[in-house]
C-alpha atoms as a PDB file:
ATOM      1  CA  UNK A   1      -7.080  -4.544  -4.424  1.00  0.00           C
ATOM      2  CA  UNK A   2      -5.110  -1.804  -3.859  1.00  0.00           C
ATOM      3  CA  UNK A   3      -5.133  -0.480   0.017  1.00  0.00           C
ATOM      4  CA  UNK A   4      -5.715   3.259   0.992  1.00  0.00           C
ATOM      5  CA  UNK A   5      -5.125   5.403   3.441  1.00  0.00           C
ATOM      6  CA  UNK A   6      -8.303   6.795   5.490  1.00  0.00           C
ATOM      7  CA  UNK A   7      -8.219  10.546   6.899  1.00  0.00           C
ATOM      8  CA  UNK A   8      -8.311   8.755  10.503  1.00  0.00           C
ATOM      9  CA  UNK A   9      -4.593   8.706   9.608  1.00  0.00           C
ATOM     10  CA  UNK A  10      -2.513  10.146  12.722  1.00  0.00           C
ATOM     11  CA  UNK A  11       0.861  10.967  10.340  1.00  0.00           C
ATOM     12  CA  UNK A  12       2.885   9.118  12.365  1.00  0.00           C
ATOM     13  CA  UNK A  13       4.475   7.789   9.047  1.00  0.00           C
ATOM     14  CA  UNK A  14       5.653   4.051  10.240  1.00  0.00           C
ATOM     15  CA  UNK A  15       3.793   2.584   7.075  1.00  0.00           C
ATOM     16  CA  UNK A  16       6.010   4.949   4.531  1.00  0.00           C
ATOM     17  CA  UNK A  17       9.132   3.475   5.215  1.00  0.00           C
ATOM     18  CA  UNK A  18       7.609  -0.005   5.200  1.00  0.00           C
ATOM     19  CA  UNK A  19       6.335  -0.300   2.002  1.00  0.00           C
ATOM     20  CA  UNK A  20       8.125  -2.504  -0.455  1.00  0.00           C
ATOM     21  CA  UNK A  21       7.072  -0.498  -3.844  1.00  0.00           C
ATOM     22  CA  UNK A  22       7.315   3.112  -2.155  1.00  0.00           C
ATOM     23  CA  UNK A  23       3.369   3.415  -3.090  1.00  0.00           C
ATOM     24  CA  UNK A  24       3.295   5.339   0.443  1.00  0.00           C
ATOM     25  CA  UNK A  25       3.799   8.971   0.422  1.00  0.00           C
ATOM     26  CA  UNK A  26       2.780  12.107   2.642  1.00  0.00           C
ATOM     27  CA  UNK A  27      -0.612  13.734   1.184  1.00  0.00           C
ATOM     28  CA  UNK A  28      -1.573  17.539   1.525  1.00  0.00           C
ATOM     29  CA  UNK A  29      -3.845  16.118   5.040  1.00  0.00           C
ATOM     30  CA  UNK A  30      -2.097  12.776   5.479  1.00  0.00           C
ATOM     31  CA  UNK A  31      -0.263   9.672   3.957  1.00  0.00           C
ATOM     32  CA  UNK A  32      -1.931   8.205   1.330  1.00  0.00           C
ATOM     33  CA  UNK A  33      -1.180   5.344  -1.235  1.00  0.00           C
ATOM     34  CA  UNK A  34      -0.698   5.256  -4.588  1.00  0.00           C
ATOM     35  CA  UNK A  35      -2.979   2.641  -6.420  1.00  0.00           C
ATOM     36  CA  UNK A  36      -0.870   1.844  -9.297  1.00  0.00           C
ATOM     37  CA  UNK A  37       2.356   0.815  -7.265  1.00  0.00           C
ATOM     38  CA  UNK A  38       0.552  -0.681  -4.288  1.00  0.00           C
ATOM     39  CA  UNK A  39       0.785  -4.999  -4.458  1.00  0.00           C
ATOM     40  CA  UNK A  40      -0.462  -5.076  -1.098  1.00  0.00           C
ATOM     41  CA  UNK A  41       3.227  -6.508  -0.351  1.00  0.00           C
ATOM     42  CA  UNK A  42       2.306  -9.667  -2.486  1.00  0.00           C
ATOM     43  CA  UNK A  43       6.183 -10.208  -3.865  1.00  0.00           C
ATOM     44  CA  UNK A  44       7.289  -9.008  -0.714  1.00  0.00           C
ATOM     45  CA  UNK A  45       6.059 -10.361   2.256  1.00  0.00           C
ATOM     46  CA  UNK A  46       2.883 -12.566   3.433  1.00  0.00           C
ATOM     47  CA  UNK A  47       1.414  -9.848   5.304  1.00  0.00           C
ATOM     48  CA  UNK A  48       0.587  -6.635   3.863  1.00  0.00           C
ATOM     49  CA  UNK A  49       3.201  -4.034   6.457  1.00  0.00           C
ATOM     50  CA  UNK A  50       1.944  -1.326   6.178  1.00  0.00           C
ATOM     51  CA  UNK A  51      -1.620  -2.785   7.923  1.00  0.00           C
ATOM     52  CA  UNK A  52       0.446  -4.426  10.611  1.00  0.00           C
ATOM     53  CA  UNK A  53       2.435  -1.868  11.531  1.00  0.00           C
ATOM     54  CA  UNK A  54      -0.349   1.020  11.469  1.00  0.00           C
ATOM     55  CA  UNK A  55      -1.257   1.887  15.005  1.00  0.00           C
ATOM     56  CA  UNK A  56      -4.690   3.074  14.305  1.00  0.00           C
ATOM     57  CA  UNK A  57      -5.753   1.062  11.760  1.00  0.00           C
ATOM     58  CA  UNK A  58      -6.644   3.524   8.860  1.00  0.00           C
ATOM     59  CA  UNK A  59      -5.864   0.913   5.582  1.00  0.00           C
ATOM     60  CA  UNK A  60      -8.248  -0.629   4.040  1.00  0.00           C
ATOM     61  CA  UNK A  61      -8.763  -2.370   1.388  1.00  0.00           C
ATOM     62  CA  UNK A  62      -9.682   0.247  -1.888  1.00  0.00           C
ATOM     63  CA  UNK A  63     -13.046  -0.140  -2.965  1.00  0.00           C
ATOM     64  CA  UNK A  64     -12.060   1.819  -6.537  1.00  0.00           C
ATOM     65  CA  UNK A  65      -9.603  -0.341  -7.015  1.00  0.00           C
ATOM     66  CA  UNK A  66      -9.905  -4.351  -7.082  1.00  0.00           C
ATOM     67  CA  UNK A  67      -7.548  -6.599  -8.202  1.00  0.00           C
ATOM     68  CA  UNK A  68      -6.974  -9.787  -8.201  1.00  0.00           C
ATOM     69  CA  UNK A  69      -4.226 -11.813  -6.153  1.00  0.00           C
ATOM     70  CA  UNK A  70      -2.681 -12.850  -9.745  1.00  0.00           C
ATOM     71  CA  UNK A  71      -3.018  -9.287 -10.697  1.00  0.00           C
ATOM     72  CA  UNK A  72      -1.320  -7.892  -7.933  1.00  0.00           C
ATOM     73  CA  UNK A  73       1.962 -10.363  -8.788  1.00  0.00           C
ATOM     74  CA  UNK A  74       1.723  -9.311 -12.146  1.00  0.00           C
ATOM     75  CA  UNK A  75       1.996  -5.294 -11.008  1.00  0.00           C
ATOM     76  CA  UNK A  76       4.599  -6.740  -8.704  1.00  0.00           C
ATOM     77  CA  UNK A  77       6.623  -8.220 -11.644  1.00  0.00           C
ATOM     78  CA  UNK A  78       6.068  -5.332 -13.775  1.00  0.00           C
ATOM     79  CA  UNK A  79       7.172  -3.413 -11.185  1.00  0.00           C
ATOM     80  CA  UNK A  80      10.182  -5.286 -10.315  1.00  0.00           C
ATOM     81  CA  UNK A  81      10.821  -5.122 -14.059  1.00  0.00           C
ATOM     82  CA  UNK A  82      10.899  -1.234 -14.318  1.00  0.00           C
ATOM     83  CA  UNK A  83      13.643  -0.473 -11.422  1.00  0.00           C
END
């Protein structure tokens, strides 16, 4: 699954610079995530950052999106392939 960003978000914009794929990025209210480039750090690291670092705890998991741990490697690699 992709995560997302909840509007309980305080924009205090730790979990931008933390993200591996640069999914993160400042909405029109606040950050927000963008499905397609979010892994959930699978590639990256064991835990997904931008959940650990988030002092309020606004990122869950996206209920619109589901994927797969294999399928989140395989955005990873395709990913990784593109850049």
């Amino acid at each position: 699954m992709a995560l997302m960003i909840t509007d309980v978000c305080i924009n205090c914009d730790v979990c931008e610079a933390e993200c591996p794929n640069a999914a993160i990025y400042e909405g029109v209210e606040h950050y927000e995530i963008h499905p397609e480039l979010c892994t959930e750090c699978i590639g990256h690291f064991e835990e997904q950052q931008c959940r650990v670092l988030c002092p309020v705890d606004c990122i869950p998991l996206h209920p619109e999106h589901v994927e797969t741990p294999e399928q989140l490697y395989a955005k990873y690699q395709r990913l990784l392939a593109s850049a």
